[in-house]
N, C-alpha and C. Protein backbone atom coordinates (compact mmCIF):
# COMPACT_ATOMS: atom_id res chain seq x y z
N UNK A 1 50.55 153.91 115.70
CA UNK A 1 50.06 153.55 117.03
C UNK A 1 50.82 154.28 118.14
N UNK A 2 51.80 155.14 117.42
CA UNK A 2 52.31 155.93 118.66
C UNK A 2 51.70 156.81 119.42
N UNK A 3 50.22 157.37 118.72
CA UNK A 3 50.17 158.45 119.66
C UNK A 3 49.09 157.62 120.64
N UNK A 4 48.77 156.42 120.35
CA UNK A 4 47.69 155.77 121.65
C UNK A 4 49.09 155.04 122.55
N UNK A 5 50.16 154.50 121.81
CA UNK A 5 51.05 154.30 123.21
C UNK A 5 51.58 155.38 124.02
N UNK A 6 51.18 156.46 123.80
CA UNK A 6 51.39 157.71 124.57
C UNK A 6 50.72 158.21 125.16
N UNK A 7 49.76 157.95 124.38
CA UNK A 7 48.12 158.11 125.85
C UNK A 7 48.05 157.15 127.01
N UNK A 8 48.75 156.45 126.65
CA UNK A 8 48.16 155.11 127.65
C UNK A 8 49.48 155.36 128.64
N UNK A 9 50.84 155.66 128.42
CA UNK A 9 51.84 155.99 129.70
C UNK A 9 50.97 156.90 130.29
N UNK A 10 50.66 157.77 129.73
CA UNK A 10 49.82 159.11 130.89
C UNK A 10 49.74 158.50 131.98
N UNK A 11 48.79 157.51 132.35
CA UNK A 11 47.84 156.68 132.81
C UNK A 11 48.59 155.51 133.69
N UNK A 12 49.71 155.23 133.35
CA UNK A 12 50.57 154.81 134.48
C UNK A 12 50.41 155.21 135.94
N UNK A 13 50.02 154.40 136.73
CA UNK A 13 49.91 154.30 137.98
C UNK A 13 48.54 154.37 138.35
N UNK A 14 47.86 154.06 137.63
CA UNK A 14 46.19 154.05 138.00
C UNK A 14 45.95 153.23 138.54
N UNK A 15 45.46 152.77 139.50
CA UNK A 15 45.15 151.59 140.67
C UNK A 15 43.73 151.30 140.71
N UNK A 16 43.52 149.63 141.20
CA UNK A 16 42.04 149.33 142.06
C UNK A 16 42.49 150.30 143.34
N UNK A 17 40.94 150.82 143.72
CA UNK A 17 40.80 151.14 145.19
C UNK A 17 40.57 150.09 145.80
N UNK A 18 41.36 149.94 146.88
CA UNK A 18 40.82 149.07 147.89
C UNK A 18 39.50 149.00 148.68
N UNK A 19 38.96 150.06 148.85
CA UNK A 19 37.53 150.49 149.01
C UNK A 19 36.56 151.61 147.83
N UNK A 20 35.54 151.20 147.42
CA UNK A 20 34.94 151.46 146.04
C UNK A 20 35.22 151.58 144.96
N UNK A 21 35.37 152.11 143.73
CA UNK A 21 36.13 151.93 142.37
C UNK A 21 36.80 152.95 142.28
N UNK A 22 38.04 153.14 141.41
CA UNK A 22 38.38 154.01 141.12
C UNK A 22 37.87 154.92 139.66
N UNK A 23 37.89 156.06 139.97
CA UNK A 23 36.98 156.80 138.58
C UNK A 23 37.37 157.05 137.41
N UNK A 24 39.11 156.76 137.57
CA UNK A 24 39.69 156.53 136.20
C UNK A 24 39.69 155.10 135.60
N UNK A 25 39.30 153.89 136.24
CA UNK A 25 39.48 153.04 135.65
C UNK A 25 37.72 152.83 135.50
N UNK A 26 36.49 153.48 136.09
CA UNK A 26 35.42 153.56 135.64
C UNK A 26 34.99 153.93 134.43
N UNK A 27 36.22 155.17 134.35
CA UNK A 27 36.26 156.17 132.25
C UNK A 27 36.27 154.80 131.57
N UNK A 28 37.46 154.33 132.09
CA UNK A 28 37.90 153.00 130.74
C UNK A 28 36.55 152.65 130.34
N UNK A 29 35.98 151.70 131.32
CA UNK A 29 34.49 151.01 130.94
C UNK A 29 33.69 152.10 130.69
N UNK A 30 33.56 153.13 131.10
CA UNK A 30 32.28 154.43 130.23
C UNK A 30 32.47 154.05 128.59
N UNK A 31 33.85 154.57 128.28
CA UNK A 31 34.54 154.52 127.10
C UNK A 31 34.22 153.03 126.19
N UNK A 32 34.56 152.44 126.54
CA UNK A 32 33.58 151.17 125.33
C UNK A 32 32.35 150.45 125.86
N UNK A 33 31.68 151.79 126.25
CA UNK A 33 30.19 151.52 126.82
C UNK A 33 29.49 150.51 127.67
N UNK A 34 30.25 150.15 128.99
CA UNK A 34 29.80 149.38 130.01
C UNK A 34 30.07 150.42 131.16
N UNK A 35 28.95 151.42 131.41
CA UNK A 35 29.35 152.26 132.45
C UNK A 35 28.47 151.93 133.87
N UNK A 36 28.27 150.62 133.82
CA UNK A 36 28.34 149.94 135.30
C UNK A 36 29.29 149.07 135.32
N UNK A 37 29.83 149.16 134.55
CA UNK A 37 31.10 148.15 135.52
C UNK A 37 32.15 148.56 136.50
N UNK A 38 32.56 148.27 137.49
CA UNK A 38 33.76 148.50 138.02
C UNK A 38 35.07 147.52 138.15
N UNK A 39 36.09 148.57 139.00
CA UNK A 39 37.18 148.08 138.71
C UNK A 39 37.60 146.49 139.59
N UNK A 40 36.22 146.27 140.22
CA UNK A 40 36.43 144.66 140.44
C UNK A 40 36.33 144.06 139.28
N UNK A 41 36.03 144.22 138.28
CA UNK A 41 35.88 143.46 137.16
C UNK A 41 37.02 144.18 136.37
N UNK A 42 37.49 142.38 135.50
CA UNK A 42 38.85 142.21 134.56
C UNK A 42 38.98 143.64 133.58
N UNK A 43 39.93 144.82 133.87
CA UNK A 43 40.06 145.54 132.52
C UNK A 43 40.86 146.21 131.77
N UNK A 44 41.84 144.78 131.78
CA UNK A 44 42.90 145.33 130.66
C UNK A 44 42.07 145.66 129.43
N UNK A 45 40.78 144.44 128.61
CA UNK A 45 40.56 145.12 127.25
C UNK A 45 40.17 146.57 127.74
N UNK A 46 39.22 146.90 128.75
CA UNK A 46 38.52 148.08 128.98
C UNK A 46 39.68 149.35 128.40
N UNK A 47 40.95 149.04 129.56
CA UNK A 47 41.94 150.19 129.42
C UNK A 47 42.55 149.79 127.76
N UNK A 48 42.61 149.22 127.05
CA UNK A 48 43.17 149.10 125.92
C UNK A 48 42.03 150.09 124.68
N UNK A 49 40.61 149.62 124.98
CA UNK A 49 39.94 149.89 124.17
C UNK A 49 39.21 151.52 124.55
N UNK A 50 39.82 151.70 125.72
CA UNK A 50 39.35 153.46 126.22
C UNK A 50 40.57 154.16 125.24
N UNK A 51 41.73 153.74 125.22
CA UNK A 51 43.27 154.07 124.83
C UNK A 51 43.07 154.25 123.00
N UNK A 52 42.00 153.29 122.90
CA UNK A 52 41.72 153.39 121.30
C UNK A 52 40.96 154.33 120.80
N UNK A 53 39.97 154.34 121.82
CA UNK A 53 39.02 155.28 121.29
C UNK A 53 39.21 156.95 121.75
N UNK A 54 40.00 157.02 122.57
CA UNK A 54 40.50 158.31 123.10
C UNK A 54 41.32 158.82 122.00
N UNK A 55 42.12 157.73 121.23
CA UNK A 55 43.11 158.15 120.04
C UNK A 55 42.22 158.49 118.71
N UNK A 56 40.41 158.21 118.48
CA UNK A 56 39.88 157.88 117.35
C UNK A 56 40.01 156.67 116.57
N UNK A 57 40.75 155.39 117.17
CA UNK A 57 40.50 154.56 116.77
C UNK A 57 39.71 153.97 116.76
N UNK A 58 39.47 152.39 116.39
CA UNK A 58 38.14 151.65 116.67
C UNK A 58 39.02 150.33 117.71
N UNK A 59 37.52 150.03 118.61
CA UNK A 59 38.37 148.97 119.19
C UNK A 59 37.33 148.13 119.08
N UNK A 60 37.22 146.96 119.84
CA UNK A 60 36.38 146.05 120.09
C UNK A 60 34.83 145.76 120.55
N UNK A 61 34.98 147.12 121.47
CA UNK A 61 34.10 147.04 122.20
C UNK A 61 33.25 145.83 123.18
N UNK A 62 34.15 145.20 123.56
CA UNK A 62 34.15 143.80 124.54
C UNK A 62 35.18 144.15 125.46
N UNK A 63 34.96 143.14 126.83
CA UNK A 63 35.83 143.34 128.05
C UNK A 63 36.42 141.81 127.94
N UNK A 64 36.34 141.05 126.82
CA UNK A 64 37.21 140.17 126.45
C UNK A 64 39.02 140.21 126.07
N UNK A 65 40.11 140.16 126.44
CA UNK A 65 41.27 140.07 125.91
C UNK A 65 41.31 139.77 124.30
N UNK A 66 40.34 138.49 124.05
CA UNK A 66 41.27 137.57 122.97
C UNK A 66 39.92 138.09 121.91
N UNK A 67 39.35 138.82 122.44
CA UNK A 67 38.38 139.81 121.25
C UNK A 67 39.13 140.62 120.51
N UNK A 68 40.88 140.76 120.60
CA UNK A 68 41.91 141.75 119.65
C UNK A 68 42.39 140.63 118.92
N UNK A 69 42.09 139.06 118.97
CA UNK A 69 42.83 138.57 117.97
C UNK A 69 42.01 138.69 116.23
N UNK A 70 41.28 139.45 116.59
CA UNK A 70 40.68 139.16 115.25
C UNK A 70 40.65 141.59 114.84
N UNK A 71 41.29 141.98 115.26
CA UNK A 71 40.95 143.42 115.31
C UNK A 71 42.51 144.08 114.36
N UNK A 72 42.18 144.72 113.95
CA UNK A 72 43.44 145.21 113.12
C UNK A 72 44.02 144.25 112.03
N UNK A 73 45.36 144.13 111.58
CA UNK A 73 46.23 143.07 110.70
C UNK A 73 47.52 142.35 111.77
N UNK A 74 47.43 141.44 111.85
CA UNK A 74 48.60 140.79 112.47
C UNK A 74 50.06 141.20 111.85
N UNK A 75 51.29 141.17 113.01
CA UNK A 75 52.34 141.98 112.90
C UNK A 75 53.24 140.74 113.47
N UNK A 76 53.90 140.24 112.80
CA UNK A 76 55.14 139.22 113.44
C UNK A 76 55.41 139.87 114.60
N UNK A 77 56.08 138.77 116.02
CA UNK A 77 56.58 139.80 117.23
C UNK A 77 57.43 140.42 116.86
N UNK A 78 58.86 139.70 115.51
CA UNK A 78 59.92 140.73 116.05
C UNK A 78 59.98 141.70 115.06
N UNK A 79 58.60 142.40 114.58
CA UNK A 79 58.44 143.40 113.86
C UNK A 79 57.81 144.02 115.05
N UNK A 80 57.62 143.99 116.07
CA UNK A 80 56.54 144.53 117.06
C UNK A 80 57.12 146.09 117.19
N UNK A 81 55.98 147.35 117.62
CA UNK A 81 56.58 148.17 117.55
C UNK A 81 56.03 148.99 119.00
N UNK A 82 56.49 150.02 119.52
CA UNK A 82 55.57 149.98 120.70
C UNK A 82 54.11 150.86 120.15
N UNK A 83 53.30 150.55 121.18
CA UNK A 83 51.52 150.38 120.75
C UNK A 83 50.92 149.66 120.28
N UNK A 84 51.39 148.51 119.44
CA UNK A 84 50.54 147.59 118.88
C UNK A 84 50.30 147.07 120.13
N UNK A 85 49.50 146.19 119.51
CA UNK A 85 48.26 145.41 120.54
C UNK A 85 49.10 143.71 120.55
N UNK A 86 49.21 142.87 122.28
CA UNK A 86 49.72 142.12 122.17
C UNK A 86 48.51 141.27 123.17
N UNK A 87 48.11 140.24 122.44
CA UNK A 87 47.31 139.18 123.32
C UNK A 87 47.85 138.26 123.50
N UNK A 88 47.56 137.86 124.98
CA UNK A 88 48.49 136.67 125.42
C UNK A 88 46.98 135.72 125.50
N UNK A 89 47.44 134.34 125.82
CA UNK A 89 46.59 133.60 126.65
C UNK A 89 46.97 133.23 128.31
N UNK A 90 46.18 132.84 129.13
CA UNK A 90 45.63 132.73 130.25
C UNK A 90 45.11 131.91 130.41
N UNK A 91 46.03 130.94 131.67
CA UNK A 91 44.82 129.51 131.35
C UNK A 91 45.74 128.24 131.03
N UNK A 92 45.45 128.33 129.79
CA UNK A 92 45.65 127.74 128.64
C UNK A 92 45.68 128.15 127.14
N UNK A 93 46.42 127.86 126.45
CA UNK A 93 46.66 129.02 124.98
C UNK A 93 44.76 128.54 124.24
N UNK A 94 43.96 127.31 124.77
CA UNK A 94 42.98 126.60 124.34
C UNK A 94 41.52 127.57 124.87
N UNK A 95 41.80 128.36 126.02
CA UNK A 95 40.70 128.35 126.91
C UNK A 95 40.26 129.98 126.55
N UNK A 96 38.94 130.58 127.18
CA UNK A 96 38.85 131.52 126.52
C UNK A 96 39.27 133.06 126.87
N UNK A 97 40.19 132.79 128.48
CA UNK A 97 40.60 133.68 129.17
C UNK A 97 42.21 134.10 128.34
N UNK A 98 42.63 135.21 128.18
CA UNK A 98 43.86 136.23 128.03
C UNK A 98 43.93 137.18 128.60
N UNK A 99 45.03 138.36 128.40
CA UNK A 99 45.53 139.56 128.85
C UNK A 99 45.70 139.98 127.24
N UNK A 100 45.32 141.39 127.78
CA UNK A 100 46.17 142.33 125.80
C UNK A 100 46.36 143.53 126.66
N UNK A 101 47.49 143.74 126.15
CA UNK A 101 48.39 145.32 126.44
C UNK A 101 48.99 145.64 125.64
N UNK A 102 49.66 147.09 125.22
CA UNK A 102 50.46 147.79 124.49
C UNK A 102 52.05 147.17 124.46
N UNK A 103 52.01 146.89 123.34
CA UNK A 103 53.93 146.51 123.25
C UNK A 103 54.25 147.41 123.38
N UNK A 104 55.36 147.64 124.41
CA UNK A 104 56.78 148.02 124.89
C UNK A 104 57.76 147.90 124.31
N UNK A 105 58.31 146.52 124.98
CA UNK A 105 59.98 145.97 124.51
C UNK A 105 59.66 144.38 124.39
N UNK A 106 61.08 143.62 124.15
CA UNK A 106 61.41 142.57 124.54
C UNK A 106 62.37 142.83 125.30
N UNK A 107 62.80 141.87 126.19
CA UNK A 107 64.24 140.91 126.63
C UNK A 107 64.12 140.14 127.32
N UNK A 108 65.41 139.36 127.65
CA UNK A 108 65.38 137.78 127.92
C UNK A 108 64.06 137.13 128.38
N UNK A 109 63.95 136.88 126.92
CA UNK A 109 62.36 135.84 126.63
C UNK A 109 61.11 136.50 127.46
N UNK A 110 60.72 137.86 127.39
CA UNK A 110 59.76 138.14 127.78
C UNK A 110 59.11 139.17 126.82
N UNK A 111 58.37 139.12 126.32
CA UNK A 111 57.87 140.53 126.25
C UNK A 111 56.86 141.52 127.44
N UNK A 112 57.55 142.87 126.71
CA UNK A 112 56.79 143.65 128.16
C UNK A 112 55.55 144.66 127.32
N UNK A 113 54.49 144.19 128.34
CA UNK A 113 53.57 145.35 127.34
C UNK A 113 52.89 146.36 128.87
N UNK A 114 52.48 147.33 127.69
CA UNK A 114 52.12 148.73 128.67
C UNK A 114 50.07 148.58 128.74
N UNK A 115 49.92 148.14 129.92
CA UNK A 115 48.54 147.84 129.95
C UNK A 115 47.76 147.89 131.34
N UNK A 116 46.54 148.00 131.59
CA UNK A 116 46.19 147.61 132.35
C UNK A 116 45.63 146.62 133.44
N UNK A 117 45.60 146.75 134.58
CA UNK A 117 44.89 145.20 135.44
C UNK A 117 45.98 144.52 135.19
N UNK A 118 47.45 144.97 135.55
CA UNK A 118 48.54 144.41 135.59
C UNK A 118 48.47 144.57 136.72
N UNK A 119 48.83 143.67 137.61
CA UNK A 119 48.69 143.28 139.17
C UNK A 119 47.94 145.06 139.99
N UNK A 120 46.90 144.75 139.09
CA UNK A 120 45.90 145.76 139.77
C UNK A 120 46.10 146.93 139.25
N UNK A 121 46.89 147.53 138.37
CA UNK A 121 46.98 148.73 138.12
C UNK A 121 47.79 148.88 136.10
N UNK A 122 47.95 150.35 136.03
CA UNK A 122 48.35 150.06 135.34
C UNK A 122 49.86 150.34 134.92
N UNK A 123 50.56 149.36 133.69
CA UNK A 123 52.15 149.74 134.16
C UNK A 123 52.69 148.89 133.16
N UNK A 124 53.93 148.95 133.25
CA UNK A 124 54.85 148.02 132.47
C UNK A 124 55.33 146.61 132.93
N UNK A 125 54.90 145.79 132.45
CA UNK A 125 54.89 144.36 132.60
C UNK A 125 55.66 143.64 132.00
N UNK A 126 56.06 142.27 131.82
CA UNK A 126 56.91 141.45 131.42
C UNK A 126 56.12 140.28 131.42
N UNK A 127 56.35 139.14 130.49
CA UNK A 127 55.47 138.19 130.26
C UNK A 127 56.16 137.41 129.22
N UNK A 128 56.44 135.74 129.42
CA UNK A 128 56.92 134.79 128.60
C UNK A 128 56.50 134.42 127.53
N UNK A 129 57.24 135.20 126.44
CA UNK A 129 56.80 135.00 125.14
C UNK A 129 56.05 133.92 124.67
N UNK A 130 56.29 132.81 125.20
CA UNK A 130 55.85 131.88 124.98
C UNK A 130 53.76 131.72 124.90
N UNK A 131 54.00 132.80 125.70
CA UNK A 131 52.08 133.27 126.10
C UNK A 131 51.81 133.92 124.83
N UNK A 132 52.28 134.57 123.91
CA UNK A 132 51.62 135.51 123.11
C UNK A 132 50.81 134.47 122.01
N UNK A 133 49.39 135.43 122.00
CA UNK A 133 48.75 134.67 120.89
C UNK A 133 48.78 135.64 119.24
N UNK A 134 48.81 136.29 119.68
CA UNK A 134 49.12 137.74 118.36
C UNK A 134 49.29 139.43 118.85
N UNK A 135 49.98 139.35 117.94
CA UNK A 135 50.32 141.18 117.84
C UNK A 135 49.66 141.54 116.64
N UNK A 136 48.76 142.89 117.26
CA UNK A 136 47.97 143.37 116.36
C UNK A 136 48.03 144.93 115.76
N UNK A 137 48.05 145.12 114.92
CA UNK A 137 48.09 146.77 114.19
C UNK A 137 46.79 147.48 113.57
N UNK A 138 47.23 148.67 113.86
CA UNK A 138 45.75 149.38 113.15
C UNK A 138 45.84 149.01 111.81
N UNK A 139 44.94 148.86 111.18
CA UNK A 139 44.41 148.92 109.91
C UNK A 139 43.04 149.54 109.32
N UNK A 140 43.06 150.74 108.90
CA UNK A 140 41.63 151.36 109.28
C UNK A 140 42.15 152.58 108.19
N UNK A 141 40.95 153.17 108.02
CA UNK A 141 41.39 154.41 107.16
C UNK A 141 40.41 155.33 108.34
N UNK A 142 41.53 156.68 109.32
CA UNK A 142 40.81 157.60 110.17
C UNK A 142 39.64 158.26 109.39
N UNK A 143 39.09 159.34 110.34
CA UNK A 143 38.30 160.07 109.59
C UNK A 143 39.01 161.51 109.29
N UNK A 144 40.57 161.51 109.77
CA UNK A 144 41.18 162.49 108.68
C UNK A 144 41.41 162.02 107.56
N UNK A 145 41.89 160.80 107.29
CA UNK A 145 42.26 159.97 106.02
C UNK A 145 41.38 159.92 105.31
N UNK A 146 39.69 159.89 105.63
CA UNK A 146 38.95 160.08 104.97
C UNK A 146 38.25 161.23 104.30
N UNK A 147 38.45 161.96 105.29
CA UNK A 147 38.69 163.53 104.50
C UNK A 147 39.56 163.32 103.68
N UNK A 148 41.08 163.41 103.90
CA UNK A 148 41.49 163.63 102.62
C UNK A 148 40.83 162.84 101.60
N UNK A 149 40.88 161.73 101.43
CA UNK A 149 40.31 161.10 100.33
C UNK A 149 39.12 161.57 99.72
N UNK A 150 38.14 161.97 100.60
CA UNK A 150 37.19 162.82 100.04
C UNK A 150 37.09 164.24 99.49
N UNK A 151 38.11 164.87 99.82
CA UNK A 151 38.58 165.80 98.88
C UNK A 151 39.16 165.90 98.01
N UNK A 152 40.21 164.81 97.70
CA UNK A 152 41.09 164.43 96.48
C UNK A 152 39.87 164.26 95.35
N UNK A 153 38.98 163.45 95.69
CA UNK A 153 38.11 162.54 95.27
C UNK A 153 36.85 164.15 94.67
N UNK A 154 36.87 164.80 95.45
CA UNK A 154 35.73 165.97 95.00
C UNK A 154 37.22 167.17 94.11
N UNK A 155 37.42 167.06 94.20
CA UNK A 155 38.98 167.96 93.47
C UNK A 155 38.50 167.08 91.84
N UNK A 156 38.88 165.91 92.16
CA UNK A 156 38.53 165.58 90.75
C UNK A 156 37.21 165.54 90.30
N UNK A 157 36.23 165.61 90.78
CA UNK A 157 35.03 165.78 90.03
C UNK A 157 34.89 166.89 90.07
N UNK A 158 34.92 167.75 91.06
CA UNK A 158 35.13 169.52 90.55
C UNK A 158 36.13 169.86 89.11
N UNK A 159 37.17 169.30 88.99
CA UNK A 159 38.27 169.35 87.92
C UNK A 159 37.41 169.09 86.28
N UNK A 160 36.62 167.69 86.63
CA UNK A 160 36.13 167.09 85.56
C UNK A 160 35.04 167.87 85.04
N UNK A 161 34.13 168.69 86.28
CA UNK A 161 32.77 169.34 85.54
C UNK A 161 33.75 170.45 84.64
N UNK A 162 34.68 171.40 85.47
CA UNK A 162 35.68 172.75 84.90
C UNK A 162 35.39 172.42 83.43
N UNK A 163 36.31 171.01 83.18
CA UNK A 163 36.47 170.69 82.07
C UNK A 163 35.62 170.59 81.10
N UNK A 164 34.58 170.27 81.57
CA UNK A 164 33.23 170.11 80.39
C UNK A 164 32.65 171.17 80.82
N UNK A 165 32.69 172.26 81.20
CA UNK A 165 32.31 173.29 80.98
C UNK A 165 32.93 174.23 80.11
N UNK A 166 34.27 174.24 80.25
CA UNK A 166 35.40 174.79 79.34
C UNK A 166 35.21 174.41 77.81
N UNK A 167 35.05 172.93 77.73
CA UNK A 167 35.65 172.70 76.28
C UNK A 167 34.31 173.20 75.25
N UNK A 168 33.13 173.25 75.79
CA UNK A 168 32.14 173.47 75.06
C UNK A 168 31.97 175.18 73.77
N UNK A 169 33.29 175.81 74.43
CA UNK A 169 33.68 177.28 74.18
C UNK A 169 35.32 176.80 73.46
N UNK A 170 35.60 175.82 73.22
CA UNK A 170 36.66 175.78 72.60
C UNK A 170 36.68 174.96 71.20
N UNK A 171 37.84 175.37 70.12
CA UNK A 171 37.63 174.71 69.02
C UNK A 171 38.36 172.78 69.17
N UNK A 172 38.10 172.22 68.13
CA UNK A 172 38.92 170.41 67.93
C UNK A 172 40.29 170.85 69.04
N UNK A 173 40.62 171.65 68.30
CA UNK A 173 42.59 171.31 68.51
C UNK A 173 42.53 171.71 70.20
N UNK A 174 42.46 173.06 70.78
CA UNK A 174 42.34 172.84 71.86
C UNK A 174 41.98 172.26 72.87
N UNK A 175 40.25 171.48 72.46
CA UNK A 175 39.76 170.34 72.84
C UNK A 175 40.73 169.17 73.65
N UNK A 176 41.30 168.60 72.16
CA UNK A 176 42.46 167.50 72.69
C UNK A 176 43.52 167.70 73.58
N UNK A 177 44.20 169.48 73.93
CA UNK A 177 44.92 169.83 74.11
C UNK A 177 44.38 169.66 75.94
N UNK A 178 43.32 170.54 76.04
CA UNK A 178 42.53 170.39 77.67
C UNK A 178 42.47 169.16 77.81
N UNK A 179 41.90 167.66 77.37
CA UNK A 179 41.92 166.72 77.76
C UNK A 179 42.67 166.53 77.79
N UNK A 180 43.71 166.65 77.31
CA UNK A 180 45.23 165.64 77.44
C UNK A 180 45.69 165.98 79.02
N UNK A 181 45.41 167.55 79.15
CA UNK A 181 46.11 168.06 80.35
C UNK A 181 45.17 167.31 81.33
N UNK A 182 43.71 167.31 81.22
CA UNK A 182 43.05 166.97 82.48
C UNK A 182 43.10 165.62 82.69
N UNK A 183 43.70 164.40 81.82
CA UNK A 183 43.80 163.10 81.75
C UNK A 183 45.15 162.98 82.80
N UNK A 184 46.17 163.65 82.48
CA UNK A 184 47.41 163.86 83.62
C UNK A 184 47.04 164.39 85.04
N UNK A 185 46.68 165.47 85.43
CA UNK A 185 45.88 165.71 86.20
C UNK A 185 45.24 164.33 87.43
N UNK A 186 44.47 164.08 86.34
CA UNK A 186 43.65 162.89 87.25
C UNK A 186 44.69 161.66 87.33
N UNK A 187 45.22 161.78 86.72
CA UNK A 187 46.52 160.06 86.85
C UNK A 187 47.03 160.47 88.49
N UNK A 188 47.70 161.95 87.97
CA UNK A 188 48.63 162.42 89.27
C UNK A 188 47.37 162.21 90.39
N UNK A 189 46.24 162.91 90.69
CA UNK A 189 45.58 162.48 91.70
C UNK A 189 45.24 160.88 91.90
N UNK A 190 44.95 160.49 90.90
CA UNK A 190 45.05 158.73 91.52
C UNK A 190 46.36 158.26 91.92
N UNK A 191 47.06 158.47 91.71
CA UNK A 191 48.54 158.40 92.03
C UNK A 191 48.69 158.50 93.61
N UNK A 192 48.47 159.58 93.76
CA UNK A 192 48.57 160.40 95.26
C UNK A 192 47.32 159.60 96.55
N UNK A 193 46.48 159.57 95.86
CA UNK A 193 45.68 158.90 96.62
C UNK A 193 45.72 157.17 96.70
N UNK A 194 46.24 156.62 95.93
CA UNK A 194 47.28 154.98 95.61
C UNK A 194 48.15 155.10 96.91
N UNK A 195 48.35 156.11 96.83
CA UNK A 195 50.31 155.94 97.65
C UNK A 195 50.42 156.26 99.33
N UNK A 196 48.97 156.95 99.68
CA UNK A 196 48.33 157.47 100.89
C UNK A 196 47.62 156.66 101.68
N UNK A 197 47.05 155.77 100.77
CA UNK A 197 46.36 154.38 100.73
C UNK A 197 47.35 153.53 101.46
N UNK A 198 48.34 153.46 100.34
CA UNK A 198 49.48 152.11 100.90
C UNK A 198 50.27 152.69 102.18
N UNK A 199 50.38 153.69 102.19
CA UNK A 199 51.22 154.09 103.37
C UNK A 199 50.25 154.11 104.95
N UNK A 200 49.26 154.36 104.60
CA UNK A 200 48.00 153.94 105.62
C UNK A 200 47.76 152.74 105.97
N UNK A 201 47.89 152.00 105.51
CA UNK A 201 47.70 150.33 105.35
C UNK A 201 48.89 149.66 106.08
N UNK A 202 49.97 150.56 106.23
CA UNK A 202 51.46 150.16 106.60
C UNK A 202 51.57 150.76 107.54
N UNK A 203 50.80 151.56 108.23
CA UNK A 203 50.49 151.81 109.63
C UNK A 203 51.83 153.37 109.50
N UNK A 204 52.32 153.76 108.58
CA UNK A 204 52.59 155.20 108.17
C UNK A 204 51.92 155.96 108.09
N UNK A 205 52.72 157.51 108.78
CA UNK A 205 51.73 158.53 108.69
C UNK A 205 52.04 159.41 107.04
């Protein structure tokens, strides 16, 4: 999630206009497809979910806050790392209003997240832990991740036709000898693609 908490400092100091909207916080709402809305209307999710999809992630696509408690895998706070996703409640922890912004930091009993429609703009904030309803992480396989996988994945069925094309020109003994090799082969690629998997899942690049 580092490189969307890095998109989103860019974007530090983006303001409501005091007279008509501003056109960077209009992108946000273009970006998860409400391109009449303006910046009189609530948009921290807007700027969270422009921040996602600018990175190729997936976001919500709602101008709801507490529409991230159900988005990604939940992350204990004091595993929090900066970019994950932090929803507070608003209100009441009961009611259906929140804030969600990018974790930052902690200290003394606050956490600070990097978000927007923080007293009108956007920026680094502070907020009583006591508000948080979850911290959230990607969990998703990209569509580079899926390339690779889809090439690992065609590597071995390219590997497998080789093979039955090969052995049909070979005698018993060599036979066993090519399968044995192409049975290793394919372990090591399931292997590799097992371990790319789990490290994806763990929010590792």
């Amino acid at each position: 999630m580092k490189k969307v908490y890095d998109l989103a400092r860019l974007e530090i100091g983006t303001y409501e206009w005091a007279e008509g909207s501003n056109p960077r916080v209009d992108a946000y709402f273009d970006d998860v497809g409400y391109p009449s809305m303006t910046d009189e209307t609530a948009w921290c999710a807007a700027f969270v979910g422009a921040m996602l999809k600018r990175c190729g992630y997936p976001h919500t696509g709602k101008l709801t806050a507490r529409s991230y408690l159900d988005w990604g895998k939940p992350v204990d706070l004091s595993k929090a790392e900066p970019g994950d996703i932090v929803v507070l409640w608003r209100g009441s922890p009961t009611s259906w209003q929140g804030h969600v912004g990018f974790y930052d930091r902690q200290a003394d009993g606050n956490v600070y997240l990097l978000g927007g429609n923080q007293r009108d703009m956007v920026n680094v904030s502070g907020y009583s832990i006591d508000r948080v309803l979850s911290v959230r992480r990607m969990e998703r396989t990209s569509k580079a991740q899926s390339t690779t996988l889809q090439a690992a994945a065609g590597a071995a069925t390219a590997g497998a036709g080789g093979v039955a094309t090969v052995l049909g020109s070979l005698d018993p003994v060599a036979q066993y000898i090519v399968l044995g090799a192409a049975a290793i082969a394919g372990l090591c690629i399931l292997w590799i693609i097992r371990e790319r998997i789990k490290a994806w899942g763990e929010g590792r690049r």
